[in-house]
C-alpha atoms as a PDB file:
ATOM      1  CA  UNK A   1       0.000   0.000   0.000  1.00  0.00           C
ATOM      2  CA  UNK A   2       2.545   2.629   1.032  1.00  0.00           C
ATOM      3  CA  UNK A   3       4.569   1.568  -2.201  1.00  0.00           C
ATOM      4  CA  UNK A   4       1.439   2.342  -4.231  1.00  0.00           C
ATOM      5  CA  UNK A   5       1.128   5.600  -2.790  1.00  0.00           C
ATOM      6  CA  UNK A   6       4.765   6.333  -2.989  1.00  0.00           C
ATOM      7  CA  UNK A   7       4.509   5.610  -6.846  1.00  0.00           C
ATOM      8  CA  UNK A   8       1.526   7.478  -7.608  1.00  0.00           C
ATOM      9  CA  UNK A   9       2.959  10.695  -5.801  1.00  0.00           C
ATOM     10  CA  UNK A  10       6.614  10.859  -6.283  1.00  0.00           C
ATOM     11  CA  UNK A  11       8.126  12.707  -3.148  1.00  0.00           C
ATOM     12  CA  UNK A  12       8.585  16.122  -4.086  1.00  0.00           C
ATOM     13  CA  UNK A  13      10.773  19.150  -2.494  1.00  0.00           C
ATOM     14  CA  UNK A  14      10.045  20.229   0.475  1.00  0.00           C
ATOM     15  CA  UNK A  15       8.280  24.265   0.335  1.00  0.00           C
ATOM     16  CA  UNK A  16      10.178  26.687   1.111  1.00  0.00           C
ATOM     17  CA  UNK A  17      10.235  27.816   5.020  1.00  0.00           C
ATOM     18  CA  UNK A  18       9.877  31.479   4.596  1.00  0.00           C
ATOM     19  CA  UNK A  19       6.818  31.246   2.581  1.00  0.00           C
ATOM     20  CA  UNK A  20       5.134  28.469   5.069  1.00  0.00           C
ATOM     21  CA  UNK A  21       6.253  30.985   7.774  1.00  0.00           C
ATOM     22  CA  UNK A  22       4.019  33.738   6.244  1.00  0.00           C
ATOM     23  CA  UNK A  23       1.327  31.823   5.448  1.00  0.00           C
ATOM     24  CA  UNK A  24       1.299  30.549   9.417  1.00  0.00           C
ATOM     25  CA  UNK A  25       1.535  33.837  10.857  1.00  0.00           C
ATOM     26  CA  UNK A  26      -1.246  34.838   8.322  1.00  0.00           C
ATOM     27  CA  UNK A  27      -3.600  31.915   9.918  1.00  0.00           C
ATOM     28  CA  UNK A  28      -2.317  32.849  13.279  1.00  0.00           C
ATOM     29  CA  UNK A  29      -3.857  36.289  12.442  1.00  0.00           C
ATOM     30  CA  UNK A  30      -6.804  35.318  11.353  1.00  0.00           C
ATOM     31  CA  UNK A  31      -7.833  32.823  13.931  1.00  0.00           C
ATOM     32  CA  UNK A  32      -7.150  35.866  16.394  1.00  0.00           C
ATOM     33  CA  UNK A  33      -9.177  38.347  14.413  1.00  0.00           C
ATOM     34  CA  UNK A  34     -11.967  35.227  13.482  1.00  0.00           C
ATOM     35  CA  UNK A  35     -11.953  33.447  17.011  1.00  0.00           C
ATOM     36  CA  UNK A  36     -10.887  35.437  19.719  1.00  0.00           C
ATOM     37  CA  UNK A  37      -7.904  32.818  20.306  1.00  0.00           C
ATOM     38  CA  UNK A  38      -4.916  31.821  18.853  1.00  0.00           C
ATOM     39  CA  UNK A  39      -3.822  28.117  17.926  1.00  0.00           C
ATOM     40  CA  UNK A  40      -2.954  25.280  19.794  1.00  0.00           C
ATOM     41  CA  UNK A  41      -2.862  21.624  20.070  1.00  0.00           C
ATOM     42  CA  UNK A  42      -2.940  20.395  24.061  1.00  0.00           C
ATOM     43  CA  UNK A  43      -6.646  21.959  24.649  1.00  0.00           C
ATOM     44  CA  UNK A  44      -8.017  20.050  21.927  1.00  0.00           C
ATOM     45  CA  UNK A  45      -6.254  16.504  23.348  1.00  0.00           C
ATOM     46  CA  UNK A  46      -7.301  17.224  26.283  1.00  0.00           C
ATOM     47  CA  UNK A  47     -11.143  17.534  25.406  1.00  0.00           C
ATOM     48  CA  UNK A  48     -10.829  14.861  23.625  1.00  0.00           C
ATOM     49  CA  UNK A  49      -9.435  13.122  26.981  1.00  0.00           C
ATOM     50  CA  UNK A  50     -12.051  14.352  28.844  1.00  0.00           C
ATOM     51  CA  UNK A  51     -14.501  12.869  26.305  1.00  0.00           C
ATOM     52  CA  UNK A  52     -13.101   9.761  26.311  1.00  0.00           C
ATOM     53  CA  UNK A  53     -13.267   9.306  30.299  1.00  0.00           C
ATOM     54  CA  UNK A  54     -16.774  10.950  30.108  1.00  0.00           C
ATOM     55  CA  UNK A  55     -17.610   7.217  28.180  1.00  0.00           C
ATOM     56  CA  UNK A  56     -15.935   5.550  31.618  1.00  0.00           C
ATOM     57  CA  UNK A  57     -16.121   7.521  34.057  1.00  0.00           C
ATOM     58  CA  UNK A  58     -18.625  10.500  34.181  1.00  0.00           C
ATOM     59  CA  UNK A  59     -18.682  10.935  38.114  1.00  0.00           C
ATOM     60  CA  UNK A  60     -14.986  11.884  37.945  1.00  0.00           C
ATOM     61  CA  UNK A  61     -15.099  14.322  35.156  1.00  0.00           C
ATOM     62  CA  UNK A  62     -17.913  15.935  37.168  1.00  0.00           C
ATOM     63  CA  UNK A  63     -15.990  15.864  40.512  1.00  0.00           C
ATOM     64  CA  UNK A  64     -13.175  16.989  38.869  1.00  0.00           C
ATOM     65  CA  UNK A  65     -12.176  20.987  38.904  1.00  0.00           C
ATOM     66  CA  UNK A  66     -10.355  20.596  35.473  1.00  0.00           C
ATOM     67  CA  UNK A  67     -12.401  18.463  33.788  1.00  0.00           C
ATOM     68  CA  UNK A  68     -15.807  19.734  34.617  1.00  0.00           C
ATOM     69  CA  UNK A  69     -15.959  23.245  32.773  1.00  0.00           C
ATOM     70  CA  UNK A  70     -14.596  21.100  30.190  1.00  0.00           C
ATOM     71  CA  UNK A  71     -17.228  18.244  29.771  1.00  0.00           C
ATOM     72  CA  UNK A  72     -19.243  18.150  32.966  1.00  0.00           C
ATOM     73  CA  UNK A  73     -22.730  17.770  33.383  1.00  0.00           C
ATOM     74  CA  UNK A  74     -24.646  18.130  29.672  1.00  0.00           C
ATOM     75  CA  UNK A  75     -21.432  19.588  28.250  1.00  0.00           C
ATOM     76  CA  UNK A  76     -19.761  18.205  25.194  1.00  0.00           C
ATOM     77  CA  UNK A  77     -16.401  18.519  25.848  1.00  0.00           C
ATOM     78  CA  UNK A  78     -15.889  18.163  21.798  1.00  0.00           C
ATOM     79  CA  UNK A  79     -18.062  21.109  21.165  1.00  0.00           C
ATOM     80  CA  UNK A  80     -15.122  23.711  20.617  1.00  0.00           C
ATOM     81  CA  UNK A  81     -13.338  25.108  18.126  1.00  0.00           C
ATOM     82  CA  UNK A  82     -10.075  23.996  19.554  1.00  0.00           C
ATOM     83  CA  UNK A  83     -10.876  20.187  18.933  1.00  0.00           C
ATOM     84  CA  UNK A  84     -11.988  21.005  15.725  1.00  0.00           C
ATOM     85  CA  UNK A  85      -8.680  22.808  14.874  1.00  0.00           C
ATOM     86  CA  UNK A  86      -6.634  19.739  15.993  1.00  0.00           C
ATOM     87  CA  UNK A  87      -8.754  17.137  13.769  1.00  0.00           C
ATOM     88  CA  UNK A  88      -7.793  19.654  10.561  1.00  0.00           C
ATOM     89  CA  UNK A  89      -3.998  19.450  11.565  1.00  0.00           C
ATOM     90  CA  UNK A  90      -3.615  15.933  11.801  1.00  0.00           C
ATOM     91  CA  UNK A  91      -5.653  15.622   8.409  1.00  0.00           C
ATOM     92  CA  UNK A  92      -3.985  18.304   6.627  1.00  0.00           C
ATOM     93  CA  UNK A  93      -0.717  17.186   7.765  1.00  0.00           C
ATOM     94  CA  UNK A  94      -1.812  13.500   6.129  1.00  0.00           C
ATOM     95  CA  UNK A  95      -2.980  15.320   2.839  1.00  0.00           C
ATOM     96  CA  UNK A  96      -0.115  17.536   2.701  1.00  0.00           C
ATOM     97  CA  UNK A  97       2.329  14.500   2.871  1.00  0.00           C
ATOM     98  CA  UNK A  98       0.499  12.236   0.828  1.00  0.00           C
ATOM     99  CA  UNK A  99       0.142  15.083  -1.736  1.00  0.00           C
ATOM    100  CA  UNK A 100       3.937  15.694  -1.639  1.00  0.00           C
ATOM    101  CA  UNK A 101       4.493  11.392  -1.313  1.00  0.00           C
ATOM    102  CA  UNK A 102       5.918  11.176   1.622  1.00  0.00           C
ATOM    103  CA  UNK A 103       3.228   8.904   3.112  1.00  0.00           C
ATOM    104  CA  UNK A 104       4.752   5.822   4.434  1.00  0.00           C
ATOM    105  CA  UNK A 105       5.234   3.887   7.402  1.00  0.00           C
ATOM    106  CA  UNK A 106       8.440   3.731   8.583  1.00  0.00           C
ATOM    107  CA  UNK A 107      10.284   4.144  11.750  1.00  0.00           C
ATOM    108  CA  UNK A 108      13.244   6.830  11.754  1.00  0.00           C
ATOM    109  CA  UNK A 109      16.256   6.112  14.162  1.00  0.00           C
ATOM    110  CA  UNK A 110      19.877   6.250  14.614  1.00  0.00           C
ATOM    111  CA  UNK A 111      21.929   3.151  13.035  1.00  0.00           C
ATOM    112  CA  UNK A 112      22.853   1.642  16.882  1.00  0.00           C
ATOM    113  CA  UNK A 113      19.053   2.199  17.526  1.00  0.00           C
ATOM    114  CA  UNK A 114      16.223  -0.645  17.623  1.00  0.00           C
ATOM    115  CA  UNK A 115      13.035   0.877  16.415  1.00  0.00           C
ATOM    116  CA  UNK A 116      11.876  -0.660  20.247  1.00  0.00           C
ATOM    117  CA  UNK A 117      14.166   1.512  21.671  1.00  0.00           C
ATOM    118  CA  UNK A 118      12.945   4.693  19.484  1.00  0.00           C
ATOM    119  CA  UNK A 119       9.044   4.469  19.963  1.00  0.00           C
ATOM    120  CA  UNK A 120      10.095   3.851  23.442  1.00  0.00           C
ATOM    121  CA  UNK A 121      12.020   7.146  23.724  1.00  0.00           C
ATOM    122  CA  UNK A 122       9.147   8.891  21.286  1.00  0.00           C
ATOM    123  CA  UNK A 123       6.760   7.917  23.988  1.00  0.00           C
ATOM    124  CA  UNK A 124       8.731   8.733  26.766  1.00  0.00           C
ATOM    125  CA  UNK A 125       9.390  11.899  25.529  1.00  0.00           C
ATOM    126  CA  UNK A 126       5.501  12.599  24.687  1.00  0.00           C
ATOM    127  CA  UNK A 127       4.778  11.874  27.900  1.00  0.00           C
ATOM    128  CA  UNK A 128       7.182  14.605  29.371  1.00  0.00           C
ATOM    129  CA  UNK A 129       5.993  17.249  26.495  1.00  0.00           C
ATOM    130  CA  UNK A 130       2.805  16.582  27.627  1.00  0.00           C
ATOM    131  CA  UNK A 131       2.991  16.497  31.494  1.00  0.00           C
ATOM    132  CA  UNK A 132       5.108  19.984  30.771  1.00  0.00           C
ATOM    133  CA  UNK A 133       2.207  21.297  28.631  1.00  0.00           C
ATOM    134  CA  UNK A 134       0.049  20.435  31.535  1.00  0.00           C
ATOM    135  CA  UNK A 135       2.051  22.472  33.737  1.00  0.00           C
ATOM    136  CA  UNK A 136       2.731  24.977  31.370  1.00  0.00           C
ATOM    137  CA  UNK A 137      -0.818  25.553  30.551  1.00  0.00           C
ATOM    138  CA  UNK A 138      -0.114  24.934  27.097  1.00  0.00           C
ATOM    139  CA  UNK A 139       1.477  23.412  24.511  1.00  0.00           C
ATOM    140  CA  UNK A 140       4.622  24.480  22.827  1.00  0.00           C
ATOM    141  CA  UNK A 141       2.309  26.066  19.331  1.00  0.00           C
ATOM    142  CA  UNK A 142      -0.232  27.782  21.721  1.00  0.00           C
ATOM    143  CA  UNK A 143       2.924  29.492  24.139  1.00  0.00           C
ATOM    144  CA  UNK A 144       5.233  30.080  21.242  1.00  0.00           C
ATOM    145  CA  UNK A 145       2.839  31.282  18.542  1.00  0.00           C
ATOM    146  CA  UNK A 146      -0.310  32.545  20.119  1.00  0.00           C
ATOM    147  CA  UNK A 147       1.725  33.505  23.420  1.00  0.00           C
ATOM    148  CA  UNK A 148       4.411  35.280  21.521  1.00  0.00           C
ATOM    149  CA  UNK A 149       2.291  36.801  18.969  1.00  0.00           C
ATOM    150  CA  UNK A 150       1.056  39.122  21.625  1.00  0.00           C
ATOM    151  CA  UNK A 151       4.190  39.267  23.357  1.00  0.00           C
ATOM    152  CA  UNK A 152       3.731  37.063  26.310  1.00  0.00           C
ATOM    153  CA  UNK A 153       6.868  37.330  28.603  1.00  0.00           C
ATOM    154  CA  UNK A 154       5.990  33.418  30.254  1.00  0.00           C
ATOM    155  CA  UNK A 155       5.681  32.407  26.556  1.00  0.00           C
ATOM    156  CA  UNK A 156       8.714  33.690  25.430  1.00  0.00           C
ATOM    157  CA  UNK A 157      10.666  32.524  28.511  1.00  0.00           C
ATOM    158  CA  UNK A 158       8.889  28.937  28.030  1.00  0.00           C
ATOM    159  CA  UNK A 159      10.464  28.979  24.101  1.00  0.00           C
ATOM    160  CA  UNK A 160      14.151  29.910  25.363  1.00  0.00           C
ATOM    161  CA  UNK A 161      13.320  26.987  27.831  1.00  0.00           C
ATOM    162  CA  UNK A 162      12.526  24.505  25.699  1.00  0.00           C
ATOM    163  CA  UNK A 163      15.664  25.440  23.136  1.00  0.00           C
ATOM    164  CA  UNK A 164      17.893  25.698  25.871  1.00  0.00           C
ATOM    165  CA  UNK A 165      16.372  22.006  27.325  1.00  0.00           C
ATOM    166  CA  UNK A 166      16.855  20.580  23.771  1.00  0.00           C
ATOM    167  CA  UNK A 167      20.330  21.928  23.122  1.00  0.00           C
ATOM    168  CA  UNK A 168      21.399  20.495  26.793  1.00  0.00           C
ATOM    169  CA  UNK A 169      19.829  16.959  25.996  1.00  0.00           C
ATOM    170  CA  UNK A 170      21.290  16.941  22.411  1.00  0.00           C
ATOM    171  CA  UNK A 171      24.719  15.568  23.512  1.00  0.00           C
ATOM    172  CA  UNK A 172      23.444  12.833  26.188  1.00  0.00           C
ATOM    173  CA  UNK A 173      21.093  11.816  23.980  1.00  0.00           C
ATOM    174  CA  UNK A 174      22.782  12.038  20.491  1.00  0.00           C
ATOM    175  CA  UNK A 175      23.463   8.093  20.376  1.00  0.00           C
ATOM    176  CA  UNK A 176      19.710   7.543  19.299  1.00  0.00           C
ATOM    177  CA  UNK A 177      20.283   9.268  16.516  1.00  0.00           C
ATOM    178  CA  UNK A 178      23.514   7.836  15.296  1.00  0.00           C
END
């Protein structure tokens, strides 16, 4: 399957980053001029969490201070924008590659690297970005863009964080990618 996609789109150049950086800040505009809000991801995940524990366990998303103004009670903790948002990234990230044939399964790693090992640290990793988001109150596109878009002074100090974090774990971690 991924060998008939990869023939009937050949992979193509990737665009070019200063024209994909206009166009975000220009949808960055408009979703502050059209919404009210900028973008991010970890508010939509986390209604969707919320909506999946509903299914479980609605006593604790009503007990629960974060949770409840998200989906207790009659709420719908998909009904927001936000949600919506993060169902058009992950599909226009899947057209986009598929358009450009680049759609493929495949798991990239370092040569001295199992792909257990990778999706191991991928997950591991995930799980800090997200606990961080958590504590952050947001995600690394909703502080960095929306945050510093209106000149947040937490969201630019989270950014330097998280390069500063990255260049420090670079060495230590620089086996897995070989």
């Amino acid at each position: 399957m991924a060998d008939q996609l990869q023939q009937a789109h050949p992979s193509r150049r990737y665009g070019n980053p200063y024209v994909a950086g206009i166009a975000l800040g220009t949808v960055l505009f408009l979703a502050f001029i059209l919404s009210g809000s900028g973008l991010g991801a970890s508010g939509g995940i986390a209604r969707f969490m919320v909506w999946v524990l509903k299914w479980f366990a609605p006593d604790a998303v009503n007990r629960n201070p974060y949770f409840a103004p998200m989906g207790g009670g009659q709420l719908n903790p998909l009904d927001n924008r936000i949600v919506w948002m993060v169902v058009g990234v992950l599909l226009g990230g899947f057209v986009s590659g598929w358009l450009s044939g680049r759609v493929k399964v495949e798991t990239l790693r370092g040569p001295d690297v199992t792909p257990r090992q990778r999706w191991l640290m991928a997950f591991l990793g995930g799980l800090l970005m997200g606990w961080g988001a958590a504590m952050a109150r947001g995600c690394t596109s909703g502080q960095a863009l929306s945050g510093g878009a209106v000149l947040s002074l937490g969201s630019w100090i989270f950014m330097m964080m998280i390069f500063a974090a990255g260049y420090a774990l670079a060495y230590p971690f620089r086996k897995l990618w070989g």
